[in-house]
Protein backbone atom coordinates (compact mmCIF):
# COMPACT_ATOMS: atom_id res chain seq x y z
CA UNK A 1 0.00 0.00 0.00
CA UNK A 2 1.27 3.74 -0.76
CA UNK A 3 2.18 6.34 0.44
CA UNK A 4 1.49 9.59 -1.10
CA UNK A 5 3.14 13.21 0.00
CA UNK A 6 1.82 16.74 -1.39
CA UNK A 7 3.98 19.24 -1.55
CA UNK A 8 7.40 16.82 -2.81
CA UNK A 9 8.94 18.99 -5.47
CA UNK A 10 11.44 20.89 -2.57
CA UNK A 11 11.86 20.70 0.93
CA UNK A 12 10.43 18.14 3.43
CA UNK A 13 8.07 16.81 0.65
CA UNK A 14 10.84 16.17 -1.38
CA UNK A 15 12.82 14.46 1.58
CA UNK A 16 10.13 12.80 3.06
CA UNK A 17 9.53 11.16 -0.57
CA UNK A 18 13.78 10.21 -0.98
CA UNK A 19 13.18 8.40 2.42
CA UNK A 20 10.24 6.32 1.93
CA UNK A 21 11.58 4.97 -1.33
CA UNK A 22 14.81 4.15 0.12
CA UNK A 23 12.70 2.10 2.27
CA UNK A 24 11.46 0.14 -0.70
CA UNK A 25 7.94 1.62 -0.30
CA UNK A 26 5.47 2.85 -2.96
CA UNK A 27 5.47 6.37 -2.38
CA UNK A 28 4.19 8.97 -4.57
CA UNK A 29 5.14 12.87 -4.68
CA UNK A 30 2.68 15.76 -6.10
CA UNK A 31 4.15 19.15 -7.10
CA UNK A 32 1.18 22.15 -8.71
CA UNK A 33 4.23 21.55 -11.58
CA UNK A 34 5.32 18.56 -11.48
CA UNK A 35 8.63 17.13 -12.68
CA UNK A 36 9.68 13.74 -13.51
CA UNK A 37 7.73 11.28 -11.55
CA UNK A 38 5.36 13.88 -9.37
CA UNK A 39 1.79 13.74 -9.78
CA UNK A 40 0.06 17.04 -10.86
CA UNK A 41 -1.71 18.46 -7.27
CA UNK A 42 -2.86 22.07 -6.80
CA UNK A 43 -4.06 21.31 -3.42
CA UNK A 44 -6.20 24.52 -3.57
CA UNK A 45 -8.57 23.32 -6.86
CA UNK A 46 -11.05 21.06 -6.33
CA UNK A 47 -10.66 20.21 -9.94
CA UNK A 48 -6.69 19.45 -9.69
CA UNK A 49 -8.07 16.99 -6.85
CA UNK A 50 -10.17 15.38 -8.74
CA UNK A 51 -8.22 14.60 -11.22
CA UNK A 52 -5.65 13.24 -9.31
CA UNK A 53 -8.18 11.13 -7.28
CA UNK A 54 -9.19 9.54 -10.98
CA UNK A 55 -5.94 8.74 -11.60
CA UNK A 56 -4.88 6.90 -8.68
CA UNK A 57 -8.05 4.95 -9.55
CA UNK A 58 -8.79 3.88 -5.81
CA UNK A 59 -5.25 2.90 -4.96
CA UNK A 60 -5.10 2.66 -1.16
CA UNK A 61 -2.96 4.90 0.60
CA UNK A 62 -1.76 3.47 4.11
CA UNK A 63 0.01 7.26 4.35
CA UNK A 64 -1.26 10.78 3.37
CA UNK A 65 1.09 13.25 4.69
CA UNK A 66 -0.15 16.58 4.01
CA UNK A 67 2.87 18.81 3.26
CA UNK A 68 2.19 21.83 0.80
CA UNK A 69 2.41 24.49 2.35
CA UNK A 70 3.24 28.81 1.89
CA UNK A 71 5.01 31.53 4.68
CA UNK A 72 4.03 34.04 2.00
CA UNK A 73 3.82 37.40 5.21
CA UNK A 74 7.65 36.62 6.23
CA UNK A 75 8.97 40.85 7.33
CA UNK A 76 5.25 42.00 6.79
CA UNK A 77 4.47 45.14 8.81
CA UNK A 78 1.53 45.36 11.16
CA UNK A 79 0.93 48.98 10.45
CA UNK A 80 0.79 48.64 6.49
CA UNK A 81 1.40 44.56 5.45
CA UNK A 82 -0.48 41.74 5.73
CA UNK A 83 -3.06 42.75 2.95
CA UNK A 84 -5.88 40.62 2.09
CA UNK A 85 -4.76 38.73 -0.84
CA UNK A 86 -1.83 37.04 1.32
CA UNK A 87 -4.27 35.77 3.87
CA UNK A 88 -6.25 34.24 0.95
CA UNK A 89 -3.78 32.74 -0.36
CA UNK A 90 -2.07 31.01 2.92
CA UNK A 91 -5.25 30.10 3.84
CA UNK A 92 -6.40 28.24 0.26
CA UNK A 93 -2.88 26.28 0.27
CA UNK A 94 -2.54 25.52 3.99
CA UNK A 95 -6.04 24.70 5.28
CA UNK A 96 -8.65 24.29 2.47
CA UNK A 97 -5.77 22.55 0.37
CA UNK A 98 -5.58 20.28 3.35
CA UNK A 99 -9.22 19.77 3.35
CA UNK A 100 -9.78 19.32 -0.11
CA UNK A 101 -6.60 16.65 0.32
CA UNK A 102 -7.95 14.17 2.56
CA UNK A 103 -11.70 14.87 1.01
CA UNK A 104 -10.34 13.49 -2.35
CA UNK A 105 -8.65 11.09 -1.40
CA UNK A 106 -10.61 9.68 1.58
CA UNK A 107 -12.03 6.32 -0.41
CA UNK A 108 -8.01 5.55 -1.15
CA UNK A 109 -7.27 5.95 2.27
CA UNK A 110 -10.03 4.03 3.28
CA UNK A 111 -9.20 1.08 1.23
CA UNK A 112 -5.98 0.77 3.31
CA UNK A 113 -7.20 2.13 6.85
CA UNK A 114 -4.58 4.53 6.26
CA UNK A 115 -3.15 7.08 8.28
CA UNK A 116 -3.41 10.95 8.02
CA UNK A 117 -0.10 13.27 8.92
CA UNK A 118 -0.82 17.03 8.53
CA UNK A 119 2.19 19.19 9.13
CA UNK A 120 1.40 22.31 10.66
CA UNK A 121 3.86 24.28 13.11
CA UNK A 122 4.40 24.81 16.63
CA UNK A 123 3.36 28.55 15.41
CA UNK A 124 0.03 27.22 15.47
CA UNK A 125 0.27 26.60 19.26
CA UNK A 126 -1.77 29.66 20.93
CA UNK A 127 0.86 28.89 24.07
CA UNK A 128 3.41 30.18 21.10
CA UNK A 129 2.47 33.62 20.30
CA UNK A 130 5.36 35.92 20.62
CA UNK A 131 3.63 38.41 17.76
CA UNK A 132 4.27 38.47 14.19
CA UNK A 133 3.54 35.91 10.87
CA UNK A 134 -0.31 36.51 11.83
CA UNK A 135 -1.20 34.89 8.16
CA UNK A 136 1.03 31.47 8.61
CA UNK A 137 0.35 31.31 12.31
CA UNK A 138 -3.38 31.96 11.81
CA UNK A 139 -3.48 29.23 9.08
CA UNK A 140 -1.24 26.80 10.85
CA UNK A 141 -3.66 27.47 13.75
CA UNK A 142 -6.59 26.81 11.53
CA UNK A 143 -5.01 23.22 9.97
CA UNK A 144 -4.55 22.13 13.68
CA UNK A 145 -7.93 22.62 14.33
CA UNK A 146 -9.27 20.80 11.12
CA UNK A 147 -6.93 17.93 12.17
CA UNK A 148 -8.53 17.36 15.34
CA UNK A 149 -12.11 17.29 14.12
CA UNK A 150 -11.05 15.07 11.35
CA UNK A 151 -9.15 13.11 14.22
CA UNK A 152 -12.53 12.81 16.21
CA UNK A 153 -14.89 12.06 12.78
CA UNK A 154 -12.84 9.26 11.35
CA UNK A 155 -11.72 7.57 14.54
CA UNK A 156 -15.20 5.16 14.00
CA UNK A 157 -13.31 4.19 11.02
CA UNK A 158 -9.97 3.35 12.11
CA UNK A 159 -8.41 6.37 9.91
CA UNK A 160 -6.02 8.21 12.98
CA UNK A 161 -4.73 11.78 12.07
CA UNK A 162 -1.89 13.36 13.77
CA UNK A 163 -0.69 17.27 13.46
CA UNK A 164 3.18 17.39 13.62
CA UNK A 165 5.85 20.05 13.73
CA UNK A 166 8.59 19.63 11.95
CA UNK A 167 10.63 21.79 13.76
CA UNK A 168 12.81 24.84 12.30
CA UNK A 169 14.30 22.86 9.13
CA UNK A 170 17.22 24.38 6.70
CA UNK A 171 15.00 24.38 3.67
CA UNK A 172 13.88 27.13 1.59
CA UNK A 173 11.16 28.19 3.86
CA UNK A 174 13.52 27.47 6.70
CA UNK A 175 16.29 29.25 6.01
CA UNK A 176 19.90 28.64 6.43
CA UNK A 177 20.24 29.73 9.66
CA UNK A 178 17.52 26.98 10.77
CA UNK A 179 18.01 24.31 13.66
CA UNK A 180 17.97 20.77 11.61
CA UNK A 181 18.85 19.51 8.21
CA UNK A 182 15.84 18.02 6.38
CA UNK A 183 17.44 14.19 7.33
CA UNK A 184 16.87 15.15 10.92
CA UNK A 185 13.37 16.33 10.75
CA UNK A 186 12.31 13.71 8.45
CA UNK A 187 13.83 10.36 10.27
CA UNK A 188 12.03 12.41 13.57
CA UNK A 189 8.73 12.81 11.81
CA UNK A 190 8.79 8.74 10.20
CA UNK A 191 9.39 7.54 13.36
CA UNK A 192 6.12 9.85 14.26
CA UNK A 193 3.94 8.76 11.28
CA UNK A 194 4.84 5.16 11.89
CA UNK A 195 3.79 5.50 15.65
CA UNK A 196 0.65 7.00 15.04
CA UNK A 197 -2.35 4.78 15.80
CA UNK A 198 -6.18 4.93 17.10
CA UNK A 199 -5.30 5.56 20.42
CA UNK A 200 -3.17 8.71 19.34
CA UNK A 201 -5.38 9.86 17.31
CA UNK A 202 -5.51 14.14 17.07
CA UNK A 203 -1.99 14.22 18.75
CA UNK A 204 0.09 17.25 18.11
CA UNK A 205 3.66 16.38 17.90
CA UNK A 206 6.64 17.83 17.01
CA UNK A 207 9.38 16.11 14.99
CA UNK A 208 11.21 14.26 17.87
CA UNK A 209 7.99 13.23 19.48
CA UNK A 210 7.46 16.30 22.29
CA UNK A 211 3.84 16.92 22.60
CA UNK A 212 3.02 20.61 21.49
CA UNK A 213 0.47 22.27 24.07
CA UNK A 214 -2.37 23.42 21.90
């Protein structure tokens, strides 16, 4: 049985995706533009989802870890940024692209009484709010949130869903001047994914395991 990762053309996704596959497993990568062997995703149109649902033609997925994600208000200013078109578009990639996701794609994952990772941020934590990044910490907030209902709605079926952190990674988004190289973060969050049952269902975890107060 698959797994499938959104958001694997850079990053995490793309790590995530080199590690599963070294494992030998059938893991699949989507990109908005794909390259090579990514499937087409643009996790924000239900059409794009669709689509991708019909092509997968009711392959189960044991795995769906939501990845794609934007930090489009990084040195916005309180007085004069954050402008309304930002906010729409964080919020159509990080929560209604998760949504949309796991909507799709629920009969695949019920097929294989899969497992649903979302990765949001410990920015999402409302014990975390030192100011600042109101659009990804507002989102982030906002795909915790959906993760727990969807936690509580599809534990009858056996589907779990955690919420992870994947800590301060040197990627694009990241930064160089992060904590952990993408190897660290992602071993961390397999280890997570792979412990994730029914009876931890709606946890919120960061990469090495620490619960995240909500």
């Amino acid at each position: 049985m698959a797994v499938l990762i959104t958001g694997a053309n850079r990053g995490i996704g793309a790590a995530l995706l080199s590690h599963y596959r070294q494992e030998g497993r059938a893991a699949f990568g989507t990109a908005r533009k794909p390259v090579g062997d990514q499937l087409p995703l643009d996790v924000t149109s239900a059409e794009s989802q669709h689509a991708l649902a019909r092509r997968l033609n009711g392959m189960p997925i044991s795995l769906l870890v939501c990845n794609a994600g934007v930090y489009p208000d990084k040195g916005q200013s309180l007085d004069r940024g954050y402008p309304p078109a930002l906010w729409q578009a964080a919020f159509a990639v990080n929560v209604t692209g998760v949504f949309l996701t796991i909507q799709s794609l629920l009969p695949n994952l019920r097929a294989a009484t899969g497992k649903i990772a979302i990765l949001s941020s410990t920015m999402a934590s409302d014990a975390n709010a030192p100011g600042g990044s109101y659009i990804y910490r507002a989102s982030k907030a906002a795909a915790l949130n959906l993760g727990r209902n969807l936690a509580a709605d599809l534990s009858p079926e056996g589907i779990a869903v955690g919420i992870y952190h994947p800590g301060w990674v040197k990627t694009d988004m990241g930064g160089p001047g992060a904590e952990i190289a993408p190897a660290q973060s992602v071993a961390g969050l397999a280890a997570r994914f792979a412990a994730l049952s029914p009876a931890t269902t709606g946890c919120f975890e960061a990469w090495d395991g620490s619960p995240i107060p909500f």
